[in-house]
Protein backbone atom coordinates (compact mmCIF):
# COMPACT_ATOMS: atom_id res chain seq x y z
CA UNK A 1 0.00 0.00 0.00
CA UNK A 2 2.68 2.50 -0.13
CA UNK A 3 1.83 5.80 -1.90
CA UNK A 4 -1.13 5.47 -0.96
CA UNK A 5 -2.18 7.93 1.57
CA UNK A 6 1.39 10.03 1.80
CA UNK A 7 0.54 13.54 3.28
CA UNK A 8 2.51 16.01 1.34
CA UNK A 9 3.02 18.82 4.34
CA UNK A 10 1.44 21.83 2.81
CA UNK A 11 3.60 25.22 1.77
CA UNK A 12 2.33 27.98 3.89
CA UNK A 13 4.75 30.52 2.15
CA UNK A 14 7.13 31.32 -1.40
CA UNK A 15 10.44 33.06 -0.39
CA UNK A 16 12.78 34.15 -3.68
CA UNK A 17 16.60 35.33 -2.64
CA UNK A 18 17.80 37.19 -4.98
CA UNK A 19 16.82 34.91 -7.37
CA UNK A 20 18.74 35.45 -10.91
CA UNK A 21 17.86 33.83 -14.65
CA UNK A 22 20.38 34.58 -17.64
CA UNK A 23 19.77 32.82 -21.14
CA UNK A 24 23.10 32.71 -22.92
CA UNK A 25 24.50 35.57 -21.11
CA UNK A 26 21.22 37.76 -21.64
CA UNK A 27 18.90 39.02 -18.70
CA UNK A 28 15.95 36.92 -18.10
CA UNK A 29 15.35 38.03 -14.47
CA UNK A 30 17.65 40.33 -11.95
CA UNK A 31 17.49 39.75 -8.44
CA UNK A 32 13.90 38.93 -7.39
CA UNK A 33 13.80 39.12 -4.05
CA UNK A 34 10.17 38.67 -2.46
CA UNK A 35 8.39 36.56 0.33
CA UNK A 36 4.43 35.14 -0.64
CA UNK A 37 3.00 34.78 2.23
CA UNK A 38 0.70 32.22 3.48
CA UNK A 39 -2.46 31.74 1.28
CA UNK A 40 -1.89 34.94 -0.45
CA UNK A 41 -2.93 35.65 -3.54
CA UNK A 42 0.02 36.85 -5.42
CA UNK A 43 -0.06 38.53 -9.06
CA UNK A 44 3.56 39.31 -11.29
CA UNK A 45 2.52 41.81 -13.70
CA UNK A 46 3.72 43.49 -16.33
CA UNK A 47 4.26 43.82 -20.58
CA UNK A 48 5.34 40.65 -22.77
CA UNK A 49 9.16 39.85 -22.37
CA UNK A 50 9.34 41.02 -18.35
CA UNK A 51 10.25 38.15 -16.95
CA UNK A 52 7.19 36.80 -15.34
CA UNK A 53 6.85 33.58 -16.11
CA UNK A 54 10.28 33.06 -16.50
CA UNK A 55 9.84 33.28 -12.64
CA UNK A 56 7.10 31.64 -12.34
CA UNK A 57 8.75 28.55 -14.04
CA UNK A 58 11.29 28.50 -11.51
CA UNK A 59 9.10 28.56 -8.86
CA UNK A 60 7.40 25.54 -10.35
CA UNK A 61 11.12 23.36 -10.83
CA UNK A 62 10.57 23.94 -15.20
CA UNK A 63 13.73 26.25 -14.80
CA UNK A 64 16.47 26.34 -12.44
CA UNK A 65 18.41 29.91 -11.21
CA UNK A 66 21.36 30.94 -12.31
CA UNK A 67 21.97 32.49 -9.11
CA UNK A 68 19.38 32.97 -5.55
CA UNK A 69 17.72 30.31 -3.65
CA UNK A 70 13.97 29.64 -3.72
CA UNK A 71 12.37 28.34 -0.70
CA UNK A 72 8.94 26.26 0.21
CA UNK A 73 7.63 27.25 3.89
CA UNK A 74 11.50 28.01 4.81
CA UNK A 75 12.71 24.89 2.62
CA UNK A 76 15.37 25.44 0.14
CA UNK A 77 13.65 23.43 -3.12
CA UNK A 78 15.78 25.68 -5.60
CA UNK A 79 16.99 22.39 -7.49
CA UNK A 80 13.96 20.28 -6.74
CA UNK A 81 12.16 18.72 -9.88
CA UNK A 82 8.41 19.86 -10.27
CA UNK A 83 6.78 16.63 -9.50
CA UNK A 84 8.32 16.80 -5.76
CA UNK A 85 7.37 20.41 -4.96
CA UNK A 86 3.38 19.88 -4.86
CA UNK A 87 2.51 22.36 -6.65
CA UNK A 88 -1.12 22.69 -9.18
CA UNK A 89 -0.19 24.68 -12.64
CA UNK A 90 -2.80 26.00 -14.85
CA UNK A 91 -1.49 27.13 -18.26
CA UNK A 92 -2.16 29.16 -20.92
CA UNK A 93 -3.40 26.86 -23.01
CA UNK A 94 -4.79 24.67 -20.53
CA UNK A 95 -1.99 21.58 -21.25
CA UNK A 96 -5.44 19.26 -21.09
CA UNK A 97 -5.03 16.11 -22.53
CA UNK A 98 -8.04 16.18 -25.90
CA UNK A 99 -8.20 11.74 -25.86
CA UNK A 100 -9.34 12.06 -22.13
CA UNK A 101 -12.59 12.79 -20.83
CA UNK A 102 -13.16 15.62 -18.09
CA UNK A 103 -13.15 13.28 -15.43
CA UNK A 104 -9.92 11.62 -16.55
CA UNK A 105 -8.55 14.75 -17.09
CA UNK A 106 -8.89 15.89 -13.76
CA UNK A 107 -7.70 11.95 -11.97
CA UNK A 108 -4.56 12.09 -13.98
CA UNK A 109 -2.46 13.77 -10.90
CA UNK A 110 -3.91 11.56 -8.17
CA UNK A 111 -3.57 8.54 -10.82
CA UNK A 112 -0.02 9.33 -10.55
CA UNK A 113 0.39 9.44 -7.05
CA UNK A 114 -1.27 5.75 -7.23
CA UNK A 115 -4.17 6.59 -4.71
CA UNK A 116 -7.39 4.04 -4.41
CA UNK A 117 -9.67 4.03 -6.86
CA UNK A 118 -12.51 5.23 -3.84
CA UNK A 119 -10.34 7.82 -2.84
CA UNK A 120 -9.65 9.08 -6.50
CA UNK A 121 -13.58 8.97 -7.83
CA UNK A 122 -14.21 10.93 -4.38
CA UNK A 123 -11.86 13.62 -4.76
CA UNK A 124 -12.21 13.73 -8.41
CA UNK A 125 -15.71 14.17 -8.31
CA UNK A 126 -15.51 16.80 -5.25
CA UNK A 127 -12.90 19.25 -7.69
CA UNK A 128 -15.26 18.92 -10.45
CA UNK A 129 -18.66 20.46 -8.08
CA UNK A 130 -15.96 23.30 -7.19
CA UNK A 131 -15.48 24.29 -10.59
CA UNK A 132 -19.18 23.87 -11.26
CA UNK A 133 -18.97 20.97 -13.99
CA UNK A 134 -21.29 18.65 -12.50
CA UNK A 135 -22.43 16.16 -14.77
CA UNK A 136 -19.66 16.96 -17.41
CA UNK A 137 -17.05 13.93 -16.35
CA UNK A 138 -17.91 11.70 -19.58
CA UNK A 139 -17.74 14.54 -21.74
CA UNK A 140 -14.37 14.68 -24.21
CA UNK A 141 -12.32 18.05 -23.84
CA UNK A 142 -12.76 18.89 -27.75
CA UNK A 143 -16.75 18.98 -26.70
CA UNK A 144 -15.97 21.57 -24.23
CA UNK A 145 -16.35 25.41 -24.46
CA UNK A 146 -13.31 27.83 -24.06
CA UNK A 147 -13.90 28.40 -20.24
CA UNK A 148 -15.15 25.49 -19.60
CA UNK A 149 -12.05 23.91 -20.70
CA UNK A 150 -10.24 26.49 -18.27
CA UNK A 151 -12.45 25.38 -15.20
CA UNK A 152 -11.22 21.64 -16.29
CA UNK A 153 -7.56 23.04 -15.95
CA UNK A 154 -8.05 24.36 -12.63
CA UNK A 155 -9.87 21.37 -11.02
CA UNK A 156 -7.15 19.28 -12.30
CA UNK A 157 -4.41 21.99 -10.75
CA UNK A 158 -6.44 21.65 -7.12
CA UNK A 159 -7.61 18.21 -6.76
CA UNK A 160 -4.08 17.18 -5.64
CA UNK A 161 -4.96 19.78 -2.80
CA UNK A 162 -1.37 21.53 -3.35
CA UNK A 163 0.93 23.53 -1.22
CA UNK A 164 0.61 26.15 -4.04
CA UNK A 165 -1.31 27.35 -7.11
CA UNK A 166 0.60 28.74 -10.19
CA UNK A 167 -1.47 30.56 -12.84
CA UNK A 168 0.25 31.27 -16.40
CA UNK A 169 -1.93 33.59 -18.11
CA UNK A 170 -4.99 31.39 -17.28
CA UNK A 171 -7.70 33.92 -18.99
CA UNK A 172 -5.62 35.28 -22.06
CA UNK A 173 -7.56 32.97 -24.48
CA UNK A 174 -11.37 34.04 -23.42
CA UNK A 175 -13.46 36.53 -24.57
CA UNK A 176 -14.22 39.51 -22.26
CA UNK A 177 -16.96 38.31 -20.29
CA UNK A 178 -16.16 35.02 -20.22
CA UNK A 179 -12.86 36.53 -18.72
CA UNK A 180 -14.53 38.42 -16.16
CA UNK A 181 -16.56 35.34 -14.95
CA UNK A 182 -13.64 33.11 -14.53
CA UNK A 183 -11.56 35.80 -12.72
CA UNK A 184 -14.29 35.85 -10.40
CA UNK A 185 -14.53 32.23 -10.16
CA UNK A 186 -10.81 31.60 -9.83
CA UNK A 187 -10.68 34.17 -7.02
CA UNK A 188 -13.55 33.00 -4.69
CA UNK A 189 -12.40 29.80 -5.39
CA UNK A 190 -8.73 30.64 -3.76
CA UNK A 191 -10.53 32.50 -1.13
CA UNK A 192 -12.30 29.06 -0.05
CA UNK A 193 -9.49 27.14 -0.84
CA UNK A 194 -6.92 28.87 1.13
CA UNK A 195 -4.24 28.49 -1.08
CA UNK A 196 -1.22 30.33 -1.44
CA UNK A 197 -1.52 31.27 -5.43
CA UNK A 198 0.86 32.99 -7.70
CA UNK A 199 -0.85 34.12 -10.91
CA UNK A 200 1.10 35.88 -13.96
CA UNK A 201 -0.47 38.21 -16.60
CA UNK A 202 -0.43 41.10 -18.76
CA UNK A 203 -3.69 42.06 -17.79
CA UNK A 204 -3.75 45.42 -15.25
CA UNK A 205 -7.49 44.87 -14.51
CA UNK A 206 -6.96 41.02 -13.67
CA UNK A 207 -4.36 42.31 -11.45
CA UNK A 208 -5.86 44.47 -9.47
CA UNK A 209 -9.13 43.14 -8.80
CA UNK A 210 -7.62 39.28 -7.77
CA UNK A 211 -4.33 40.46 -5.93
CA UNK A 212 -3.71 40.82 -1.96
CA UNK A 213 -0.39 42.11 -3.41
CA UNK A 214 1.41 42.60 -6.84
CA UNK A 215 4.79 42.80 -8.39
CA UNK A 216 5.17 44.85 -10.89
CA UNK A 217 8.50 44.30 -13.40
CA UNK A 218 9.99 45.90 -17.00
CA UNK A 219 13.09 43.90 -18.44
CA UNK A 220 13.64 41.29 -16.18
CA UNK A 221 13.25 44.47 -12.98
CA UNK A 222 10.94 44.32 -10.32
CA UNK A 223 10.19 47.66 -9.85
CA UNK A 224 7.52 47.56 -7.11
CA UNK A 225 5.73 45.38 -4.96
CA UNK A 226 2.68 46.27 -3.08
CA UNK A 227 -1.15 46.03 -2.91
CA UNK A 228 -3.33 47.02 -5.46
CA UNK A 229 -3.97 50.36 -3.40
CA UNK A 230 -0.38 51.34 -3.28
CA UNK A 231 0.76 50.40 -6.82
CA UNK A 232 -2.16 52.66 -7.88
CA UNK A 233 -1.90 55.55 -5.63
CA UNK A 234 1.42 55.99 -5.03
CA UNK A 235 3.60 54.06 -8.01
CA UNK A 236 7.21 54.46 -7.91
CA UNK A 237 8.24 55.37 -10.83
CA UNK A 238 6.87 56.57 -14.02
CA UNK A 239 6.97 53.16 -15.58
CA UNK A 240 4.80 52.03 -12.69
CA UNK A 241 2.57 55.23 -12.92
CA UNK A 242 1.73 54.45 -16.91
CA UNK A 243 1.18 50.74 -17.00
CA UNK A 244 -1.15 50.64 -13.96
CA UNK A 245 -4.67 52.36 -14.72
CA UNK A 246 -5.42 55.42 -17.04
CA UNK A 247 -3.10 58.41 -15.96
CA UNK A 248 -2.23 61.66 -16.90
CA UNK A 249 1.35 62.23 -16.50
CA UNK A 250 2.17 65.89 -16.58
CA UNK A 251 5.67 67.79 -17.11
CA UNK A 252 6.13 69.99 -14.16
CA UNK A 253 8.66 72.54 -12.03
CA UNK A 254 8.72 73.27 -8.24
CA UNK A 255 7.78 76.41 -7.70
CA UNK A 256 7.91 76.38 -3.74
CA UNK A 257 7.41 74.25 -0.92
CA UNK A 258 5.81 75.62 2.00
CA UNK A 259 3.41 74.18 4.97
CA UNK A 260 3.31 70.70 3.46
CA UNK A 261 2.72 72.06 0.08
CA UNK A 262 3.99 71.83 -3.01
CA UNK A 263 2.99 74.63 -5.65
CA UNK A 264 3.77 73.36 -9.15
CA UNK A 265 4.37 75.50 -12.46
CA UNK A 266 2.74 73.11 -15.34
CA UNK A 267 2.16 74.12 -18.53
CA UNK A 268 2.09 78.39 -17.26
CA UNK A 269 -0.84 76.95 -14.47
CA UNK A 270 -0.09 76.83 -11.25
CA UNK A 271 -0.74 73.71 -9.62
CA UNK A 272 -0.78 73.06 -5.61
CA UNK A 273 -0.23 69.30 -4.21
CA UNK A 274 0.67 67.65 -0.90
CA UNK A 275 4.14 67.46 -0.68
CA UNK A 276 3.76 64.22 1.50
CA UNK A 277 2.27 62.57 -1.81
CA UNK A 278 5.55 62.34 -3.48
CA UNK A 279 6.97 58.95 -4.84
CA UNK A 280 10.30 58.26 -2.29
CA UNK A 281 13.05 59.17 -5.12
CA UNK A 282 11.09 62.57 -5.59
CA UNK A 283 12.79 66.00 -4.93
CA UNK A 284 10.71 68.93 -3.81
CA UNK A 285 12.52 71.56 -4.03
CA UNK A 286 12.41 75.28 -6.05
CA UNK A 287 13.33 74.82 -9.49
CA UNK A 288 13.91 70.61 -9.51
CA UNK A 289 11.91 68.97 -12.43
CA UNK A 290 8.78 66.73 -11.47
CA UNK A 291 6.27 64.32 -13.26
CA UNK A 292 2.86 65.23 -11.80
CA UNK A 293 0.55 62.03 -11.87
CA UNK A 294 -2.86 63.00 -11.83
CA UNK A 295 -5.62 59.81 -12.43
CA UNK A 296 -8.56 61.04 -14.43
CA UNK A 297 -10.96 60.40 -11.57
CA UNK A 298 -9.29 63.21 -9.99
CA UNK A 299 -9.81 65.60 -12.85
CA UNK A 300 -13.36 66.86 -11.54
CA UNK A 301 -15.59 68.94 -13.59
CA UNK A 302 -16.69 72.29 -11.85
CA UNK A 303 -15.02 74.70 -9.76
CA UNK A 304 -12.75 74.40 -7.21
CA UNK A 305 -8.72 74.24 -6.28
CA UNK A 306 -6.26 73.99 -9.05
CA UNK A 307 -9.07 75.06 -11.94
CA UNK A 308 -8.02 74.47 -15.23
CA UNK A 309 -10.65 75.82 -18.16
CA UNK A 310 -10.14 73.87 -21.41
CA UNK A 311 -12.06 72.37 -24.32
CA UNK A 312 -13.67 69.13 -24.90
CA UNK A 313 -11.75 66.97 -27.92
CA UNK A 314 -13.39 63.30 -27.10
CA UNK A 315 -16.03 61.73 -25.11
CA UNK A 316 -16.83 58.44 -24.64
CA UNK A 317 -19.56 57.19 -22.60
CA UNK A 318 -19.26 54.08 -21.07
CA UNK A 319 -22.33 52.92 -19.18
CA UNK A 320 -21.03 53.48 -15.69
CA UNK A 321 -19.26 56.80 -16.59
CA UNK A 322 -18.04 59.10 -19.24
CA UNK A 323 -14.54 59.46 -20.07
CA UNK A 324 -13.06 62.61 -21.78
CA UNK A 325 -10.18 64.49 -23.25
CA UNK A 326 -9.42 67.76 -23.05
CA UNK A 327 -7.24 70.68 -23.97
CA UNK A 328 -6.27 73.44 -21.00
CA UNK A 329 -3.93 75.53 -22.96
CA UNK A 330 -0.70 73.36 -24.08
CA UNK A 331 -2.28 70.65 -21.24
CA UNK A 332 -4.10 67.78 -22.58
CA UNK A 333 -6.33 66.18 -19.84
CA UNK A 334 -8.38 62.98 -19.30
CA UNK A 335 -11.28 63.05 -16.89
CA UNK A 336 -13.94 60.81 -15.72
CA UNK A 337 -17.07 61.61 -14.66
CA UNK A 338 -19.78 59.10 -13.02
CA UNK A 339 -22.98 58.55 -15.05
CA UNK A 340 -25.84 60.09 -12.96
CA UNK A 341 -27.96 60.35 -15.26
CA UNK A 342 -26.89 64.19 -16.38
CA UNK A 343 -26.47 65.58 -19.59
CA UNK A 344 -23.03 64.37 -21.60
CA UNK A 345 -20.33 67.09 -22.22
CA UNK A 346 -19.42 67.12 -26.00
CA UNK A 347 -16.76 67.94 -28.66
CA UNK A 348 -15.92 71.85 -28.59
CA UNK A 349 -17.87 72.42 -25.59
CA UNK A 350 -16.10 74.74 -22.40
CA UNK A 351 -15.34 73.04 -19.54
CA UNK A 352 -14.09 74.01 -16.18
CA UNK A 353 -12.40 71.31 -14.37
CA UNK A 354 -10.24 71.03 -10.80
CA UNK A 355 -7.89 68.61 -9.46
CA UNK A 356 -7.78 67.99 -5.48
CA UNK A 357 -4.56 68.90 -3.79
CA UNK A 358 -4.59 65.12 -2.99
CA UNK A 359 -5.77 64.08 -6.52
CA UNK A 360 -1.77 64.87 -6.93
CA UNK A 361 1.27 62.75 -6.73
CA UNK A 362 4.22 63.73 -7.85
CA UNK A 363 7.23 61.59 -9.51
CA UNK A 364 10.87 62.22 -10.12
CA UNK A 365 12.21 62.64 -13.16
């Protein structure tokens, strides 16, 4: 009976130590150096070519370091092989095997581990109710639907109840709603699961609605980790400022600093912001150059501090607001404004708009 009942302990956290990856001398990834913590769900984000799943691969044993240690709940595993680190992997294109039915699809793993056919059938069956695929076990994979193949994928990835989840780009291939549904259902899921889950994409909407925190990274460079809230309101850098959420990012000089304040020459306007909202590489001081960041939920139509007056180029409703462009002098400007059910500003019309002192965040150059 052996291998039949093992207990794998589960991983409570993910600890990376400077972990390194160079293909033929080139940068793949440059010193990633994070802790996951227990049952968190943890997103790398960023564009195509980052690194991303180049880390996520060697957190699942498919690549090794060049340099750095990777560790299971305090364990070094950095030269493990995949099948030995109990980990579930969903990829991109699912990996599903098309001559198997759902149900075999989803037994393979615990067919491997040689478990009892009882024991099998009842946590076979138990991962496909999760995923909501109840009385789809006979049916072949090439009869299945897009997402439902996805949901097929993930029940495979948790029915050998691992120490950690790893998600490739798990929603890249559905449409938009479809999207939207299975982000939802992959989250609650890992909310009643527990599981500590480390999902990669491309996708900044994915990222911030699924994430406790993320990591953001360019060329193989993590350039910030953090919760959604803090990679949003106060992004490090300009990279971070751009590829996270509509922004406007404005060219701007110090003027003074004074009481907490910092008054802001952009574009001939004078703009005032809280000097406390500054990324930490930012210099306040008269005359030093400045990005202002200013999110176009910020930019409020009416009066009030820091008015701009400008003309409407675009707008674009959107059901749940309206989103425009405008011109304020050599400033171009994108606002949103909540639908309430008011008339829609249009091309050429005047508009007065004003930023809050803390709709403001400024960025070194």
């Amino acid at each position: 009976r052996q291998g039949m009942h093992t207990e794998v302990r589960k991983v409570k956290s993910v600890r990376l130590e400077n972990v390194r990856k160079t293909f033929g001398g080139q940068r793949g990834v440059e010193e990633v150096d994070i802790e996951i913590r227990p049952g968190e769900f943890f997103t790398f984000l960023g564009p195509s070519g980052c690194g991303k799943t180049t880390t996520l691969r060697m957190i699942a044993g498919f690549y090794y370091p060049t340099s750095g240690r990777i560790l299971f709940d305090g364990q070094d595993v950095t030269y493990w092989k995949p099948e030995k680190r109990n980990i579930g992997m969903v990829f991109q294109n699912y990996a599903l095997f098309p001559h198997m039915t759902v149900f075999e699809n989803v037994a393979f793993g615990l067919e491997v581990r040689r478990l009892s056919r009882n024991v099998i059938k009842e946590k076979t069956e138990r991962a496909i109710r999760m995923v909501h695929l109840e009385g789809y076990g006979n049916r072949k994979i090439t009869e299945l639907s897009g997402g439902q193949q996805q949901r097929v994928a993930l029940a495979r990835a948790l029915v050998i109840e691992p120490g950690i989840l790893l998600l490739d780009e798990p929603l890249s291939n559905l449409d938009a709603k479809l999207r939207e549904e299975t982000r939802i259902e992959i989250k609650r899921l890992q909310t009643e699961i527990g599981v500590t889950t480390v999902y990669v994409t491309h996708d900044q909407t994915e990222a911030m609605t699924m994430s406790d925190r993320i990591m953001v990274m360019k060329d193989g460079v993590v350039q910030q980790v953090g919760s959604p809230q803090e990679i949003y309101n106060r992004p490090v850098n300009q990279f971070v400022a751009s590829f996270i959420g509509e922004s406007n990012l404005l060219d701007g000089e110090v003027l003074e600093v004074q009481d907490g304040r910092a008054a802001v020459d952009v574009g001939g306007n004078r703009l005032i912001g809280l000097a406390a909202n500054a990324s930490p590489n930012t210099r306040l001081v008269r005359g030093a150059k400045v990005k202002l960041l200013v999110r176009p939920e910020s930019v409020m139509v009416g009066d009030g501090p820091n008015p701009l007056t400008g003309t409407v180029l675009l707008a674009e409703f959107k059901g749940f607001g309206i989103s425009y462009l405008m011109q304020a002098g050599p400033l171009q400007l994108k606002a949103m404004s909540v639908n309430v059910g008011r008339g829609i500003l249009q091309r050429g019309d005047e508009v007065t708009v004003h930023i809050p002192e803390q709709g403001i965040y400024f960025i070194g150059e």
